[in-house]
Protein backbone atom coordinates (compact mmCIF):
# COMPACT_ATOMS: atom_id res chain seq x y z
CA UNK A 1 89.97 98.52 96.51
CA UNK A 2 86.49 99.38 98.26
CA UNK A 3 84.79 98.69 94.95
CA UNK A 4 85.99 95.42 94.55
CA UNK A 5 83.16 94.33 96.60
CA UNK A 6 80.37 95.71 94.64
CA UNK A 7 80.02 95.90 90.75
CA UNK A 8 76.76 98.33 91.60
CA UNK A 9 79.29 100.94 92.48
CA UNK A 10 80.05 102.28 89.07
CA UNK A 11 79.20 106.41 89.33
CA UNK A 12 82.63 108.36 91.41
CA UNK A 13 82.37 111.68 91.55
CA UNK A 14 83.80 114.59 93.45
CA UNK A 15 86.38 113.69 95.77
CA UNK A 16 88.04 116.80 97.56
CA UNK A 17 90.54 116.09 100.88
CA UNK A 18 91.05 118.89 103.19
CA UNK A 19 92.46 119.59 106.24
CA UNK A 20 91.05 119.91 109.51
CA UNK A 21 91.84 121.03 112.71
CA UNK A 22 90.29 119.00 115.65
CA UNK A 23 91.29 120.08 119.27
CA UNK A 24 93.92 117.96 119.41
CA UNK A 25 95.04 116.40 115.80
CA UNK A 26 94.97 117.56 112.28
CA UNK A 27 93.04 114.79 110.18
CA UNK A 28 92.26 114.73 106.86
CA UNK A 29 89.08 114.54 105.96
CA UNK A 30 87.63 112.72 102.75
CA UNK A 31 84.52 113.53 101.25
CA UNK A 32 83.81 111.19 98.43
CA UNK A 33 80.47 110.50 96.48
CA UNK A 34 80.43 107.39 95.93
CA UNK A 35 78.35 103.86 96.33
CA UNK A 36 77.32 103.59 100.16
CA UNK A 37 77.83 99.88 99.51
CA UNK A 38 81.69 100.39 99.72
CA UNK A 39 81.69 102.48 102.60
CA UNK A 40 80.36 100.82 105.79
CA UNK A 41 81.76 100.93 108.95
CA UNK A 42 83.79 97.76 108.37
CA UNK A 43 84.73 98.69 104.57
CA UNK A 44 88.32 99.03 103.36
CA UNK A 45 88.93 102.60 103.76
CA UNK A 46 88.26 104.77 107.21
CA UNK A 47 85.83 104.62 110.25
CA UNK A 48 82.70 105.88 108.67
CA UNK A 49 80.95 108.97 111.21
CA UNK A 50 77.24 108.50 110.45
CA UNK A 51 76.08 111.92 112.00
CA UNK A 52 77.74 113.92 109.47
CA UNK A 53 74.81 115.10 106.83
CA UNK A 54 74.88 113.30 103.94
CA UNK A 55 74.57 115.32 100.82
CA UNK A 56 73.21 113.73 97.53
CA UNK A 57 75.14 110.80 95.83
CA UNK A 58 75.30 109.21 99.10
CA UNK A 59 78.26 111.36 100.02
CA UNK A 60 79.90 110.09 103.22
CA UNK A 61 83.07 111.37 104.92
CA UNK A 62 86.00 109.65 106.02
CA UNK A 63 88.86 110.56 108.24
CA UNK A 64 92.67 110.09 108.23
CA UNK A 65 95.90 110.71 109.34
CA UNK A 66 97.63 111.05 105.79
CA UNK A 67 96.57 112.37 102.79
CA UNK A 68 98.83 109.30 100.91
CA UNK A 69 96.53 107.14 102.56
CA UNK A 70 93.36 108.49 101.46
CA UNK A 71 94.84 108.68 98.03
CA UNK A 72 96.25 105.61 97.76
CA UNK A 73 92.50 104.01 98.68
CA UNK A 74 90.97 106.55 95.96
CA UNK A 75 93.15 105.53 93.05
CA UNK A 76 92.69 102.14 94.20
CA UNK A 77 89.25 102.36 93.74
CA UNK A 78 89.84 102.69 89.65
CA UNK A 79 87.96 106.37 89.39
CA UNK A 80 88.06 109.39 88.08
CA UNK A 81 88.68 111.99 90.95
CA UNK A 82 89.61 115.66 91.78
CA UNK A 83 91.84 116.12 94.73
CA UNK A 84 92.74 119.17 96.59
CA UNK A 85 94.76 119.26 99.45
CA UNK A 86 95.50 121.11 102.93
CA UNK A 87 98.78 120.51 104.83
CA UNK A 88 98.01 118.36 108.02
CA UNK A 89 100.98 117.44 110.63
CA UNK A 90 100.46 113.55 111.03
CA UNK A 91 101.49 110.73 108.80
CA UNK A 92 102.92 107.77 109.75
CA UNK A 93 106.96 108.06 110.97
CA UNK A 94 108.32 104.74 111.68
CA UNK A 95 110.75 106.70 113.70
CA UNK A 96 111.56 108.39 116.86
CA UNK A 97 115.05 111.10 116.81
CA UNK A 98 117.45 109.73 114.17
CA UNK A 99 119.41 106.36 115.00
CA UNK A 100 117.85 103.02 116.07
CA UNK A 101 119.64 99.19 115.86
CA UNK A 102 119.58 96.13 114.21
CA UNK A 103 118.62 93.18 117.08
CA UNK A 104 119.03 90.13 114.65
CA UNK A 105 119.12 86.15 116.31
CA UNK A 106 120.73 84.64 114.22
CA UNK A 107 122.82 83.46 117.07
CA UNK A 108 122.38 80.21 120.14
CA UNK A 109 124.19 82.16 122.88
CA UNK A 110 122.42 85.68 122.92
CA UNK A 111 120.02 87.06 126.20
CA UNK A 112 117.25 86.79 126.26
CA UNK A 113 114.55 89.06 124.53
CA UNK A 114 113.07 90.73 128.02
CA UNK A 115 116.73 91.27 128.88
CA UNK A 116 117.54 93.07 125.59
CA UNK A 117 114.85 95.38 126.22
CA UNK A 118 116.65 96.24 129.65
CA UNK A 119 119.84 96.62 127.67
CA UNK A 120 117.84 98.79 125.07
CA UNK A 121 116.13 100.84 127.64
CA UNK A 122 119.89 101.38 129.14
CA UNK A 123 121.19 102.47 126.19
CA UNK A 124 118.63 105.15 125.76
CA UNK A 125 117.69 103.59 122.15
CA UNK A 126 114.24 104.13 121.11
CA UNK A 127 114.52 102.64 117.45
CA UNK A 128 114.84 98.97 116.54
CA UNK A 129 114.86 96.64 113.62
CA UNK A 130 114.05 93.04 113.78
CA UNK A 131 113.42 90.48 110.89
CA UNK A 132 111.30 88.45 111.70
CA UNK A 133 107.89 89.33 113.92
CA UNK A 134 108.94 86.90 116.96
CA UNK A 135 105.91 86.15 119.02
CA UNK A 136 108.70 86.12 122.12
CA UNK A 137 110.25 89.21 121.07
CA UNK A 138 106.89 91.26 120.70
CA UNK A 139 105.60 90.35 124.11
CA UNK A 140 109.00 91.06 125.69
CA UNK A 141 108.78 95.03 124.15
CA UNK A 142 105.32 95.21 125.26
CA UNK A 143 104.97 98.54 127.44
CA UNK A 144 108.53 99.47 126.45
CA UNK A 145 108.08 102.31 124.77
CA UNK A 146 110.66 101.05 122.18
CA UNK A 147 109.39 101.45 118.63
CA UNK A 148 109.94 98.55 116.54
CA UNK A 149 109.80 97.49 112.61
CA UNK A 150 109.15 93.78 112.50
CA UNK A 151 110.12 92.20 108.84
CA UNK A 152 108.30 89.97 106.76
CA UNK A 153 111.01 87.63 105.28
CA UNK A 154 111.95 86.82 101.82
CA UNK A 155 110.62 83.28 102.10
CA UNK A 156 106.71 84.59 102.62
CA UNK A 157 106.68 87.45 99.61
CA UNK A 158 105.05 84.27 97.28
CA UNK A 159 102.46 83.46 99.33
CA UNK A 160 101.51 87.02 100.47
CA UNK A 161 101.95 88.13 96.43
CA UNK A 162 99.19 85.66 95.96
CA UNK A 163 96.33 87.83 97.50
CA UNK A 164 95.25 90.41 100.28
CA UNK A 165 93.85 87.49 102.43
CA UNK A 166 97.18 86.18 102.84
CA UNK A 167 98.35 89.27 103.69
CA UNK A 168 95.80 90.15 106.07
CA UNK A 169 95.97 86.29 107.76
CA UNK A 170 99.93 86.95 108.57
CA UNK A 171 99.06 90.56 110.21
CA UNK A 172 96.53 89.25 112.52
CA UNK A 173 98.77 86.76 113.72
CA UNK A 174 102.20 88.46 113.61
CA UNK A 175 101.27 92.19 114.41
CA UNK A 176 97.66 92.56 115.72
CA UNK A 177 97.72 90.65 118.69
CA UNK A 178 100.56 92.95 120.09
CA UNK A 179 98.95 96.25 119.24
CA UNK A 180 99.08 99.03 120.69
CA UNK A 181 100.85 97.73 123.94
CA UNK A 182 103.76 96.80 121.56
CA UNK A 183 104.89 99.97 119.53
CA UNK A 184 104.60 98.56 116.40
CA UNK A 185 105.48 101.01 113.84
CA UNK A 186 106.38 99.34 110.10
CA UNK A 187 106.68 96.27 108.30
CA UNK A 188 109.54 95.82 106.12
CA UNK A 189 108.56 93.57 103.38
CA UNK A 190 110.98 91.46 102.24
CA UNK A 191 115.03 92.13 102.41
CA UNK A 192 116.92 93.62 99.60
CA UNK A 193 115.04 91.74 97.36
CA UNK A 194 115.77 93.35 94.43
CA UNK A 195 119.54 93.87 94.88
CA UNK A 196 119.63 89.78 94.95
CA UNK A 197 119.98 87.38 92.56
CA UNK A 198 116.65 85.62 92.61
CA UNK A 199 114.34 87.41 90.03
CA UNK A 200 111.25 85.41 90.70
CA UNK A 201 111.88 87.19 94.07
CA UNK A 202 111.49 90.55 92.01
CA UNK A 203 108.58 89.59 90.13
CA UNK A 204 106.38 89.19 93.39
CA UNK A 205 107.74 92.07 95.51
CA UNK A 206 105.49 95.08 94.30
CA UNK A 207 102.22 92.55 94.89
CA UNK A 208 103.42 91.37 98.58
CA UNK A 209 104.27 95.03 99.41
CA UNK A 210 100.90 95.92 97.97
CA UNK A 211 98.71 93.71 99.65
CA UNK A 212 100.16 94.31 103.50
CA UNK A 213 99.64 97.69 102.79
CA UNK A 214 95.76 97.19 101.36
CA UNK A 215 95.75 94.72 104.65
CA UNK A 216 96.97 96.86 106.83
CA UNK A 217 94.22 99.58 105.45
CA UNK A 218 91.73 97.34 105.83
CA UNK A 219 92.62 96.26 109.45
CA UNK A 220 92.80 100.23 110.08
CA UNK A 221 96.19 100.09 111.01
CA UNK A 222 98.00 101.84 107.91
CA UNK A 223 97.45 105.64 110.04
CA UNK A 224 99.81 103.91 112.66
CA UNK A 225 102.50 101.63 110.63
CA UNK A 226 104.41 102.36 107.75
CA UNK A 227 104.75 99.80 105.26
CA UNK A 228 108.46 99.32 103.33
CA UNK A 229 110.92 97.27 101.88
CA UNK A 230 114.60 97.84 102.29
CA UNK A 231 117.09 97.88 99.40
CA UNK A 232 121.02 97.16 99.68
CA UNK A 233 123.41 99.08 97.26
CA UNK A 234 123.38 96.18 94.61
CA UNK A 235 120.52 98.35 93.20
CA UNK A 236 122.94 100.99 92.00
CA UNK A 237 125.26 101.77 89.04
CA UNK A 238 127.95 104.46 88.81
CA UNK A 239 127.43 105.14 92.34
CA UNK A 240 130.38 107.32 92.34
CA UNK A 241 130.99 111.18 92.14
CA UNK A 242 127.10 110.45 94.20
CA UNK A 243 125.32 112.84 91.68
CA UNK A 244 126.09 110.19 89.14
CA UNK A 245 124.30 107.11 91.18
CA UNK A 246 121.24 105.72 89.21
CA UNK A 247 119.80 102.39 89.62
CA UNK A 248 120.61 99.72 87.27
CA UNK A 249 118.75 99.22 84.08
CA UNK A 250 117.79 95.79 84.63
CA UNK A 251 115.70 96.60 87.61
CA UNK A 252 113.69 99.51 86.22
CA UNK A 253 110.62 97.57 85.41
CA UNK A 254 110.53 96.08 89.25
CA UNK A 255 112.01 99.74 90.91
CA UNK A 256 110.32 101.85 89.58
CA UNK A 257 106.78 100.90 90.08
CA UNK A 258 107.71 100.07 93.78
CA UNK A 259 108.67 103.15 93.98
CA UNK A 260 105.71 104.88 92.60
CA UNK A 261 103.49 103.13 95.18
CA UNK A 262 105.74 103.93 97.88
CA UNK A 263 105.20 107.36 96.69
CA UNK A 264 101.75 107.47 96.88
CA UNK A 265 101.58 105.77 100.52
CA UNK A 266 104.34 108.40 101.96
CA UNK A 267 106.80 105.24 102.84
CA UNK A 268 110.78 106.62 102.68
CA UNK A 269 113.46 104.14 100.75
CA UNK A 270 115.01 102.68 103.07
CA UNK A 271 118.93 101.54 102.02
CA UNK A 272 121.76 99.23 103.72
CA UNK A 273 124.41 101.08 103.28
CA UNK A 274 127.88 99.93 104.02
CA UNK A 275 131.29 101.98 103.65
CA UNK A 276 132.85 99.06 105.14
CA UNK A 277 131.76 96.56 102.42
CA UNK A 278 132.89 99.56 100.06
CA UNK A 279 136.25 100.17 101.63
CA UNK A 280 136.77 96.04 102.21
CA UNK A 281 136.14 95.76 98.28
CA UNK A 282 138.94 98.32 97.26
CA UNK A 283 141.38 98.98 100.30
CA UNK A 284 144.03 100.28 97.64
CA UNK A 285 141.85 103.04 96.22
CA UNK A 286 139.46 104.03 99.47
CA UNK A 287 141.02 106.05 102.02
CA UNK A 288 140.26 104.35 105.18
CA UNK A 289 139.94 107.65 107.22
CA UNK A 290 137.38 108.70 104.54
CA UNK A 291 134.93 105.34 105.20
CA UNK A 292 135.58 106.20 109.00
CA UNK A 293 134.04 109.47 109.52
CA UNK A 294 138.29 110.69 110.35
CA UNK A 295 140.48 113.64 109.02
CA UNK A 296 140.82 112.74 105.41
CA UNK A 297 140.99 115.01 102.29
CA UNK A 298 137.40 114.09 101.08
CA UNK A 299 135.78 114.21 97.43
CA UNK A 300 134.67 117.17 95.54
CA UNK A 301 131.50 116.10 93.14
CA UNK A 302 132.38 117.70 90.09
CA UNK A 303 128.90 118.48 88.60
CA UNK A 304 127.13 119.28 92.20
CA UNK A 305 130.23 121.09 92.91
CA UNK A 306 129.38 119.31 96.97
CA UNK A 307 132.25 118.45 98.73
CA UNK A 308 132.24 114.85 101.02
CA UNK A 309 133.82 113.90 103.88
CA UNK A 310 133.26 110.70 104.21
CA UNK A 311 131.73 107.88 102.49
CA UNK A 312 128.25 107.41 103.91
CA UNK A 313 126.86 110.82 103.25
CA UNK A 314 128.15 110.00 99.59
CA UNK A 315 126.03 106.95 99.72
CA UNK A 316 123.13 108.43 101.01
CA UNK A 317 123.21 111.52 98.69
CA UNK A 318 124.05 108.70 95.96
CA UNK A 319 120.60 107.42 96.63
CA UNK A 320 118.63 110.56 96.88
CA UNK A 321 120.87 110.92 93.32
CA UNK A 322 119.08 107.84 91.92
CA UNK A 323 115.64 108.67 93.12
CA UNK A 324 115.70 112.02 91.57
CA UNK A 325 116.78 110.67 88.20
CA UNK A 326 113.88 108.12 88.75
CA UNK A 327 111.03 110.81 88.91
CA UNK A 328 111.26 110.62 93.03
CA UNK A 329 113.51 113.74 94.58
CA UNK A 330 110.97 114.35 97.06
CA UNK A 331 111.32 110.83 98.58
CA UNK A 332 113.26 110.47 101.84
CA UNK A 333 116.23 108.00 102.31
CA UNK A 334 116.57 106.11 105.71
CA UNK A 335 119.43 103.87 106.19
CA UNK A 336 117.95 100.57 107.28
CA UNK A 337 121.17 99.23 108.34
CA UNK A 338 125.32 100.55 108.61
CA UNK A 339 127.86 99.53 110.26
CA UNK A 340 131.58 97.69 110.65
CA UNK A 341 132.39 94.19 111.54
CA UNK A 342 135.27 94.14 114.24
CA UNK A 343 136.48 90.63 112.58
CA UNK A 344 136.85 88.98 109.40
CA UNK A 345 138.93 86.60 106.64
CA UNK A 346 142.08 87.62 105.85
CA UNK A 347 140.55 88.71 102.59
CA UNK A 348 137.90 91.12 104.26
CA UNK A 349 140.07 94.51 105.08
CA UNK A 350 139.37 96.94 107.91
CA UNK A 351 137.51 94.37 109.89
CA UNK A 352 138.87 95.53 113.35
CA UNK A 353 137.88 96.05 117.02
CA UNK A 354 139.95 99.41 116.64
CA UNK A 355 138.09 100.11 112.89
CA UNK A 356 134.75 99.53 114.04
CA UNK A 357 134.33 101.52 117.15
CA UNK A 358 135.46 104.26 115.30
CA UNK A 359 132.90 104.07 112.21
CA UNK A 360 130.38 103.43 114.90
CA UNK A 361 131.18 105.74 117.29
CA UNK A 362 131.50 108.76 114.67
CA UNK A 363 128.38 107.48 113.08
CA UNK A 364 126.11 108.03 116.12
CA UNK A 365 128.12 110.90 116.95
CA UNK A 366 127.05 112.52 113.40
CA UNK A 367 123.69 111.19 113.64
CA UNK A 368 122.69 112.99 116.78
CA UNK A 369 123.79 116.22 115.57
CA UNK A 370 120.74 115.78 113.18
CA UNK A 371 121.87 116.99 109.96
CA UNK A 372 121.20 116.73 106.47
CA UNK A 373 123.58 115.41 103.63
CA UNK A 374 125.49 117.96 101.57
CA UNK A 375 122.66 117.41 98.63
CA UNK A 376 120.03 117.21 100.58
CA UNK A 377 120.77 119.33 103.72
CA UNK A 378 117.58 120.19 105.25
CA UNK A 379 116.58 116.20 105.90
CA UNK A 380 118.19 115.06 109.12
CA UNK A 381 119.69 111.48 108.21
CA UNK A 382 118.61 108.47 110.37
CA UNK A 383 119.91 105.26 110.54
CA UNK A 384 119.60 101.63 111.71
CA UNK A 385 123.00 100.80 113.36
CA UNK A 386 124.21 96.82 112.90
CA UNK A 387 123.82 95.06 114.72
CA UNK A 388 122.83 94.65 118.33
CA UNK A 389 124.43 91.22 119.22
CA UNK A 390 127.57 89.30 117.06
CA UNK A 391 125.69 86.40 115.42
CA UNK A 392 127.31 83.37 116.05
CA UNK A 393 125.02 80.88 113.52
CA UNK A 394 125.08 83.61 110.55
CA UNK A 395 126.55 81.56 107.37
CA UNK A 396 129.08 83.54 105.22
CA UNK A 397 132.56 85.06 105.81
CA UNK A 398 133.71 85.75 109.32
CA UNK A 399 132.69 89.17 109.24
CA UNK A 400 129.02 88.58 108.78
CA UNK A 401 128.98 87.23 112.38
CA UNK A 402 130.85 90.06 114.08
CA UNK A 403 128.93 93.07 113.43
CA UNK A 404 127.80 93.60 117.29
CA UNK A 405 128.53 96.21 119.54
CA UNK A 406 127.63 93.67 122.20
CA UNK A 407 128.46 90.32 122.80
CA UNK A 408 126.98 87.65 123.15
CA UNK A 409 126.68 87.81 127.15
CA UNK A 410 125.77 91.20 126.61
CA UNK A 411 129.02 92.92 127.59
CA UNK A 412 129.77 95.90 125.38
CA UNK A 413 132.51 94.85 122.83
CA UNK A 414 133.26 98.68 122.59
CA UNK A 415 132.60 101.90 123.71
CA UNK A 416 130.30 104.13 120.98
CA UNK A 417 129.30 106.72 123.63
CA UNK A 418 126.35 104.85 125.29
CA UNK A 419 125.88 107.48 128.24
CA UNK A 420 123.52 104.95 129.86
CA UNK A 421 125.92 102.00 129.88
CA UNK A 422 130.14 101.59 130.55
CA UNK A 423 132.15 98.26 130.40
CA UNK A 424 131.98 95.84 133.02
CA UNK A 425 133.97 92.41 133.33
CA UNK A 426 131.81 89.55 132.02
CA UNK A 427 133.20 87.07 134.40
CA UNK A 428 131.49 89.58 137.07
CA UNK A 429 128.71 87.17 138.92
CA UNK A 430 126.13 88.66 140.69
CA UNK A 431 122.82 87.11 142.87
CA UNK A 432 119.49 86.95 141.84
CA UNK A 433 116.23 85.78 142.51
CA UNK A 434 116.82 83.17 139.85
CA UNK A 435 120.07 82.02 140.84
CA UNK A 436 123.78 83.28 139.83
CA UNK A 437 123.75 84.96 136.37
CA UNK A 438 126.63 86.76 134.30
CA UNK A 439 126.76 90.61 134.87
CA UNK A 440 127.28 92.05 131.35
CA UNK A 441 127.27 95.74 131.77
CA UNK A 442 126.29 98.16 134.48
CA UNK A 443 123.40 100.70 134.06
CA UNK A 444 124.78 103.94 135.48
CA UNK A 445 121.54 106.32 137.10
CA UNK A 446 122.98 109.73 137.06
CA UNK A 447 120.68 110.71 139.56
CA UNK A 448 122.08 108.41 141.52
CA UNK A 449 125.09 107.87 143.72
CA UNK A 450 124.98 104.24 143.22
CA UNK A 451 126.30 101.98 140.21
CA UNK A 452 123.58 99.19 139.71
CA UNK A 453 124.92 96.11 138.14
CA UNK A 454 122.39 94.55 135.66
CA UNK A 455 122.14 91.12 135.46
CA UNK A 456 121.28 89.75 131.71
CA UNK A 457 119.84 85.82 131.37
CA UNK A 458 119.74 84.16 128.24
């Protein structure tokens, strides 16, 4: 990467990374002989600090918040190096406690962006997904606090697979205006690309997700955002007893070198995992208690000898299944998105008002306990809930635009344990400064004797 610049750089010797303690972070630090050519103060890697004594070999050192980082530039580079290593306690988490939510806008009748942050803020949700990187819906979480992954869709992964410029033109338009007042914390690149049917799609990914991470580097951002690409469950085979999951043959030559980068950057797979799409698929042969986190008899594993529950620990553990069998077991699994529509066809079973505030409810209720999966016990799982709003414009069956927990004038369309939030009657009108607006919900201040109504505006 930094060499690209200069063909005089040719002799890299040396490189050691260690750990050190400053008063108030652990960086790494990179010493690396190497041309001084490739290392200025506005090179690829990290912020060069002249006063350090330069050795011979025009040794220079470098700091960072993850060793994958520093790695990642140094094999980049094309040399031959010698690492050693010292723990250090920051890398780059693109999330805070273990459940966030999907806000998609797919929709003409949802609130507006500074009122979702309100609702968001109510809610006590400090994790959320978007897919786009909305110029409207940045400025609105500016100051929030709210930490947010903003995707790069499936339409741009061409373009940005064409070079880092590209790359590095859509993050200083989409993501570095916003910084750091908006809490911009990953990029997902792309949407279950490979699980879809489009395998010039595939061919690209690994280059687009490679170049917004070298742009991010080179914008001095990658310490701060995490850089991913979500997969849905398409990607498996013989996903069940979970210990059996692998992923399919035919998308070993795009998988597995995706996953090797992500690997060497410290990015987690991230998987949409549905046990309502499971259960809708096989009604006869899926107990429905098991897919809803209720009393059910469960599933013993036969050659882990684990016993599940309920279905989306199996997926999970399915994926940490196919990782391992992949060369990856010490790569972490975050569910990008879950959840249960509360309508559908005729054809689409379990999709229920009753159904889905019960998958959803358990789910957060099993997510803030912060526990592992039976196969991998000792990683908390976290999750993306979907979705924030039903989606009114989303083509497809019915149930792809009624996976909300809110509706669309932001009244709650049921109960999943929000302590910050209860029902309120949408037809409620209150005064504002603006005018008459629907109420939607009430915020409830426990501190407080008073119940403040909220007023959303769309």
């Amino acid at each position: 990467m930094a060499c690209l610049r200069s063909k005089l750089c040719i002799l890299r010797l040396g490189v050691i990374i260690s750990g050190q303690v400053t008063p108030s972070h652990h960086f790494y630090k990179l010493h690396a002989a190497s041309c001084p050519i490739c290392f200025q103060p506005n090179g690829v890697l990290f912020s060069l600090f002249p006063s350090l004594p330069p050795p011979p070999l025009s040794y220079c050192a470098f700091f960072c918040r993850s060793k994958e980082t520093a790695l990642y530039h140094l094999i980049s580079a094309n040399g031959a190096f010698s690492f050693f290593f010292c723990p250090a306690d920051l890398s780059v988490h693109a999330f805070t406690g273990t459940y966030g939510i999907n806000y998609g806008r797919i929709a003409d009748n949802i609130p507006s962006p500074e009122s979702v942050v309100t609702l968001l803020k109510a809610a006590k949700i400090k994790n959320v997904r978007i897919y786009d990187a909305n110029h409207d819906v940045l400025t609105a979480f500016k100051g929030s606090g709210i930490e947010i992954i903003v995707g790069l869709g499936n339409e741009f992964l061409k373009e940005i697979s064409v070079g880092e410029d590209h790359a590095i033109d859509w993050i200083k338009e989409n993501v570095q205006p916003f910084l750091p007042g908006t809490k911009i914390r990953g990029i997902a690149v792309g949407n279950e690309v490979l699980g879809s049917t489009d395998p010039e799609l595939w061919e690209v990914l690994l280059n687009a997700v490679k170049n917004v991470y070298s742009a991010v580097s080179r914008l001095h951002l990658a310490d701060d955002i995490e850089v991913s690409s979500p997969h849905s469950e398409a990607v498996f085979a013989n996903s069940f007893p979970p210990s059996a999951c692998i992923f399919k043959e035919t998308l070993l030559p795009y998988m597995k070198p995706l996953l090797q980068f992500f690997s060497q950057i410290g990015s987690p797979f991230y998987i949409n995992a549905y046990p309502f799409l499971a259960y809708m698929s096989d009604p006869e042969h899926i107990d429905l208690n098991y897919a809803l986190f209720q009393s059910n008899p469960g599933i013993q594993d036969s050659k882990t000898n684990l016993h599940y529950d309920n279905m989306f620990d199996a997926q999970v553990d399915a994926a940490y299944a196919a990782l391992e069998k992949a060369g990856f077991a010490k790569m972490e699994v975050i569910v990008s998105e879950t959840g249960w529509a509360s309508k559908g066809d005729a054809t689409e079973a379990g999709a229920t008002p009753k159904n889905a505030r019960t998958y959803n409810y358990n789910l957060r209720k099993r997510l803030m306990k912060k526990k592992g999966t039976p196969y991998r016990p000792k990683i908390a799982v976290k999750a993306y809930i979907f979705a924030l709003f039903n989606e009114n414009l989303k083509p497809g069956p019915t149930s792809e635009r009624n996976f909300g927990l809110f509706k669309a004038d932001g009244s709650i369309s049921y109960d999943i344990g929000f302590t910050g939030l209860t029902s309120a009657a949408s037809s409620l009108k209150v005064t504002g400064a603006g005018g008459w607006f629907q109420s939607s919900y009430l915020v409830v201040f426990a501190t407080c004797a008073a119940v403040v109504p909220l007023a959303l505006t769309s």
